[in-house]
Protein backbone atom coordinates (compact mmCIF):
# COMPACT_ATOMS: atom_id res chain seq x y z
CA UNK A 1 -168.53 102.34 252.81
CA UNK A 2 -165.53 100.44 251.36
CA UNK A 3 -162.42 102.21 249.91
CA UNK A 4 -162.04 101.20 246.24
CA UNK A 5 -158.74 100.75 244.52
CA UNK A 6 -158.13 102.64 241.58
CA UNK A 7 -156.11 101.63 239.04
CA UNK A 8 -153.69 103.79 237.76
CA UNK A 9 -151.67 104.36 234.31
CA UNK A 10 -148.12 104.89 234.70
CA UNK A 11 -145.58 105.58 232.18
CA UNK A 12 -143.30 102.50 231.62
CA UNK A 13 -139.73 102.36 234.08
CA UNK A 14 -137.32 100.71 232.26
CA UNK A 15 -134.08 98.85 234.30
CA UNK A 16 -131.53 98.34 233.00
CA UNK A 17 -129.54 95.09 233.77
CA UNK A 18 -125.71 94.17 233.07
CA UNK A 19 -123.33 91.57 233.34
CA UNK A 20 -119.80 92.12 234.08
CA UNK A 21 -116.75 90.01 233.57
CA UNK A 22 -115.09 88.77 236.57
CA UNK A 23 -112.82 90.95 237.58
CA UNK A 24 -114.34 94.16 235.73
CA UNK A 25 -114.92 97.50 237.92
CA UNK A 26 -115.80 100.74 236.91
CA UNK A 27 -117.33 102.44 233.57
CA UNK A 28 -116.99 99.90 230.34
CA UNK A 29 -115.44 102.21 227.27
CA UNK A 30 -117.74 103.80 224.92
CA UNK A 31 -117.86 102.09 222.24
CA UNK A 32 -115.94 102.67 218.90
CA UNK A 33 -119.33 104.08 217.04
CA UNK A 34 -120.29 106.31 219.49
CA UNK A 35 -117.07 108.48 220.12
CA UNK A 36 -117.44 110.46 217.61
CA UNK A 37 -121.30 110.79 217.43
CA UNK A 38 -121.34 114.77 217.52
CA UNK A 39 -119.41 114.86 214.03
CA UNK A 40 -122.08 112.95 212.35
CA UNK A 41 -123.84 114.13 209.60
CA UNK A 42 -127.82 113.60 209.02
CA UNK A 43 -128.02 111.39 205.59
CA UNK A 44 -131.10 108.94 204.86
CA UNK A 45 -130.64 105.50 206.59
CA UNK A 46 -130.19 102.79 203.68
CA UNK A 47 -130.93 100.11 205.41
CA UNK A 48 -130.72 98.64 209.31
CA UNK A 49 -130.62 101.85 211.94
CA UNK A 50 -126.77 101.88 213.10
CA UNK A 51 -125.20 103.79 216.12
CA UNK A 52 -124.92 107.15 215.73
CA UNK A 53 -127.86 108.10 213.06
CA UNK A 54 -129.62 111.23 213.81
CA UNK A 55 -128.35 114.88 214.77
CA UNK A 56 -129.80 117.47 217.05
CA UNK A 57 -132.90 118.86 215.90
CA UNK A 58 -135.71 120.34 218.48
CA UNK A 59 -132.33 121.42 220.87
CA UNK A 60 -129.86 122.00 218.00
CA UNK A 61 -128.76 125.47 219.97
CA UNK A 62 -130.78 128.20 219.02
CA UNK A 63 -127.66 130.53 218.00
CA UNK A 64 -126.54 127.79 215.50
CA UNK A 65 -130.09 127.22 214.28
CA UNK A 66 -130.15 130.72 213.85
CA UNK A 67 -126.89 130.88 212.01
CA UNK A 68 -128.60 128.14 209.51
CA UNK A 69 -132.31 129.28 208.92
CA UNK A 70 -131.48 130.18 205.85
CA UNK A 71 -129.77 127.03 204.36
CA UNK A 72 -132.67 124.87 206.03
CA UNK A 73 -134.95 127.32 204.48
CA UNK A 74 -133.59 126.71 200.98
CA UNK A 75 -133.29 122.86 201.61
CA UNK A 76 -137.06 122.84 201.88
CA UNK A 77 -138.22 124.73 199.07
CA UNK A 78 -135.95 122.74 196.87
CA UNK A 79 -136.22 119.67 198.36
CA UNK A 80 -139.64 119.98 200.87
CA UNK A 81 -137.72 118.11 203.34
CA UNK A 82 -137.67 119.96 206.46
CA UNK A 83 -134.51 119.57 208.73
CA UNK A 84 -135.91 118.51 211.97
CA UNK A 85 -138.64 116.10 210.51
CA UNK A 86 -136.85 114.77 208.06
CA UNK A 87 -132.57 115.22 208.50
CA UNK A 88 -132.03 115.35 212.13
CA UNK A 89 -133.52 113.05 214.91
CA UNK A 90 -133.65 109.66 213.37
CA UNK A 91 -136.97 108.60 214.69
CA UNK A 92 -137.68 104.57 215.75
CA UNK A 93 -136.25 101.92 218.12
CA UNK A 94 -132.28 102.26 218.55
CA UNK A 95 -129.18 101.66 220.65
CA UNK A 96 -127.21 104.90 220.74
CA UNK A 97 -127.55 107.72 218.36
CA UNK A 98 -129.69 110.80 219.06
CA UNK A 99 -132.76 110.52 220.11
CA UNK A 100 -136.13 110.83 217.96
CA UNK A 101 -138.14 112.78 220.58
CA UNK A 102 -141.80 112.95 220.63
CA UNK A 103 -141.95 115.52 222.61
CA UNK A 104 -139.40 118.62 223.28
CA UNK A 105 -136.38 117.16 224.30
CA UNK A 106 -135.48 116.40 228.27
CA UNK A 107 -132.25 114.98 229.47
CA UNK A 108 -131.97 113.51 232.80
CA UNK A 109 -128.94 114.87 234.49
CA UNK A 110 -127.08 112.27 236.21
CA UNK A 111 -128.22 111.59 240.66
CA UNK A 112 -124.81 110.87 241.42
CA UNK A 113 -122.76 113.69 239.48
CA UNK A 114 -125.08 115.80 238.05
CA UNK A 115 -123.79 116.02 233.86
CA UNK A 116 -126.19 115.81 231.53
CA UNK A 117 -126.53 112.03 230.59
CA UNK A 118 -125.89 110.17 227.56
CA UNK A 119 -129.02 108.43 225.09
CA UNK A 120 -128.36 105.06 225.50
CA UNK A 121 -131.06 103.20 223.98
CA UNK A 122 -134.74 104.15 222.94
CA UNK A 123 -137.91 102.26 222.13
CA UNK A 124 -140.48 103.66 220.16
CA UNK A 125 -143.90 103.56 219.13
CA UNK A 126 -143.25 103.71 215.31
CA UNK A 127 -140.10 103.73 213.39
CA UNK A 128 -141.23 107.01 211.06
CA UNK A 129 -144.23 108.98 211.57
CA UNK A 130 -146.27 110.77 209.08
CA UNK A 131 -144.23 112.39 205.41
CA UNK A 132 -141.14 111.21 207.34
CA UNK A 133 -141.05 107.87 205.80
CA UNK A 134 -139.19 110.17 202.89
CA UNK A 135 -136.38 109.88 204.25
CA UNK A 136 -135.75 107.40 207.34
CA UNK A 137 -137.85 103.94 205.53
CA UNK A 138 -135.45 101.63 203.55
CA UNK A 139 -135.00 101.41 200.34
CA UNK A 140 -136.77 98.12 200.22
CA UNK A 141 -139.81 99.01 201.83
CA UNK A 142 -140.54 101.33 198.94
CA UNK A 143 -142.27 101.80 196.32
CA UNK A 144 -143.53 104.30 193.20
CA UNK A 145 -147.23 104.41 193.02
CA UNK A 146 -148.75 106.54 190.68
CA UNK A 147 -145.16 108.07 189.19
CA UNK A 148 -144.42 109.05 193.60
CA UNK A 149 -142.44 107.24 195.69
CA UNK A 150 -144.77 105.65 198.64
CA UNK A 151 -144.45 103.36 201.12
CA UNK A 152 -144.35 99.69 199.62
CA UNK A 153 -148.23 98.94 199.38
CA UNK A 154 -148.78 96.65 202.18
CA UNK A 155 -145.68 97.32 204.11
CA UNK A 156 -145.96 100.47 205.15
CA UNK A 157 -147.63 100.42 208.36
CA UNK A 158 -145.90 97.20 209.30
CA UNK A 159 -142.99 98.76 208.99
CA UNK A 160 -143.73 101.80 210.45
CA UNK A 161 -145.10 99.53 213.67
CA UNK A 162 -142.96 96.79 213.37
CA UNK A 163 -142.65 96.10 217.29
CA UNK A 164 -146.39 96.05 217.75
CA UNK A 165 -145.84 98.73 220.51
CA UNK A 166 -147.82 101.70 221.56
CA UNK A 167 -146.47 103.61 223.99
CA UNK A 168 -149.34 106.45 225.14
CA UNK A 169 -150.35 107.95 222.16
CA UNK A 170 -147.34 106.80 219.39
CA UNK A 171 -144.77 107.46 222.31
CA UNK A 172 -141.25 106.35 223.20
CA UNK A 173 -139.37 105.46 226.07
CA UNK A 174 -135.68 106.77 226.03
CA UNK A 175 -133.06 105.36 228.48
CA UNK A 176 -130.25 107.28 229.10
CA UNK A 177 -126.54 106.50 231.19
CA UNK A 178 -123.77 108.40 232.92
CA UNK A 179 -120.35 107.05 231.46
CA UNK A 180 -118.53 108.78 233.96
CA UNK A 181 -120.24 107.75 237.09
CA UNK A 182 -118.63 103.98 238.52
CA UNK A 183 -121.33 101.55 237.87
CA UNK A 184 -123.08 103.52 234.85
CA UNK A 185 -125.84 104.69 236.71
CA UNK A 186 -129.15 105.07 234.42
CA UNK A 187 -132.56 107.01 233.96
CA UNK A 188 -135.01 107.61 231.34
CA UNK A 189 -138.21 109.52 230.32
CA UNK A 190 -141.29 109.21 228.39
CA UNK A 191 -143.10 110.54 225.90
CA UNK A 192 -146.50 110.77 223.52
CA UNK A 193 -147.78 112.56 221.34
């Protein structure tokens, strides 16, 4: 009897390409937005996603989320907005920033030096999911239905899946790079839901 072929699903593996000037060697500089990403504070995005948006959430360390419980625990009875869903990771496609995991967090350490590496770009499934639209859809994309604020009728969803991607099950691919390493090496992981 014949062997079959099977097909099989793999997760997507990104590659990331560059161009260099002539006479350019070694790691570019980070860029001006980036350097001082850890400072950041989570605030709702008014309009296009910029570099840097988004804080630690599911790997905020646990001593300092500790430390905090009780201020996040007060935001969301006054507010109902819950700090990881709706403050920290700014979910969607973006360059730079934290990531907007779908999962628990993983960061690929670097093959050639072994640091943690840095999110460099991810593409997403959606840009919000769920009651998160609260606080990470634009201004213009809502609307008050019924004395709430909603998602703009009719623009909700194509906002919320405004690439047309679906990645698993509402997934994202994150890429990640080593600024450190000579030629920037890169990796990346995936993710559903």
């Amino acid at each position: 009897m014949p062997l079959r072929a099977r097909r099989v699903r793999l997760p997507p593996a990104p590659r990331v390409l560059a161009r260099r000037r002539r006479g350019r060697s070694g790691p570019r500089h980070t860029p001006r937005a980036l350097r001082g990403a850890s400072r950041l504070r989570a605030r709702p995005l008014r309009g296009p996603p910029r570099a840097g948006d988004g804080v630690p959430g599911r790997d905020l360390p646990p001593e300092l989320f500790r430390a905090l419980r009780e201020r996040f625990d007060r935001l969301e009875a006054d507010t109902g907005l819950e700090y990881e869903y709706h403050l920290a990771e700014a979910p969607g496609i973006k360059l730079g920033g934290y990531p907007g995991w779908t999962q628990d967090p993983v960061w690929p350490d670097c093959a050639s030096c072994g640091q943690r590496m840095e999110h460099l770009l991810t593409v997403a499934s959606w840009e919000y999911g769920g009651d998160s639209w609260r606080t990470w859809l634009p201004a213009e994309d809502r609307a008050v239905v019924d004395g709430e604020e909603a998602p703009r009728p009719g623009r909700g969803r194509p906002v919320r899946e405004a690439a047309g991607l679906m990645l698993g099950d509402a997934g994202g691919v994150y890429v990640f790079e080593c600024r450190s390493c000579p030629g920037r090496p890169v990796g990346h992981w995936f993710d559903c839901s």
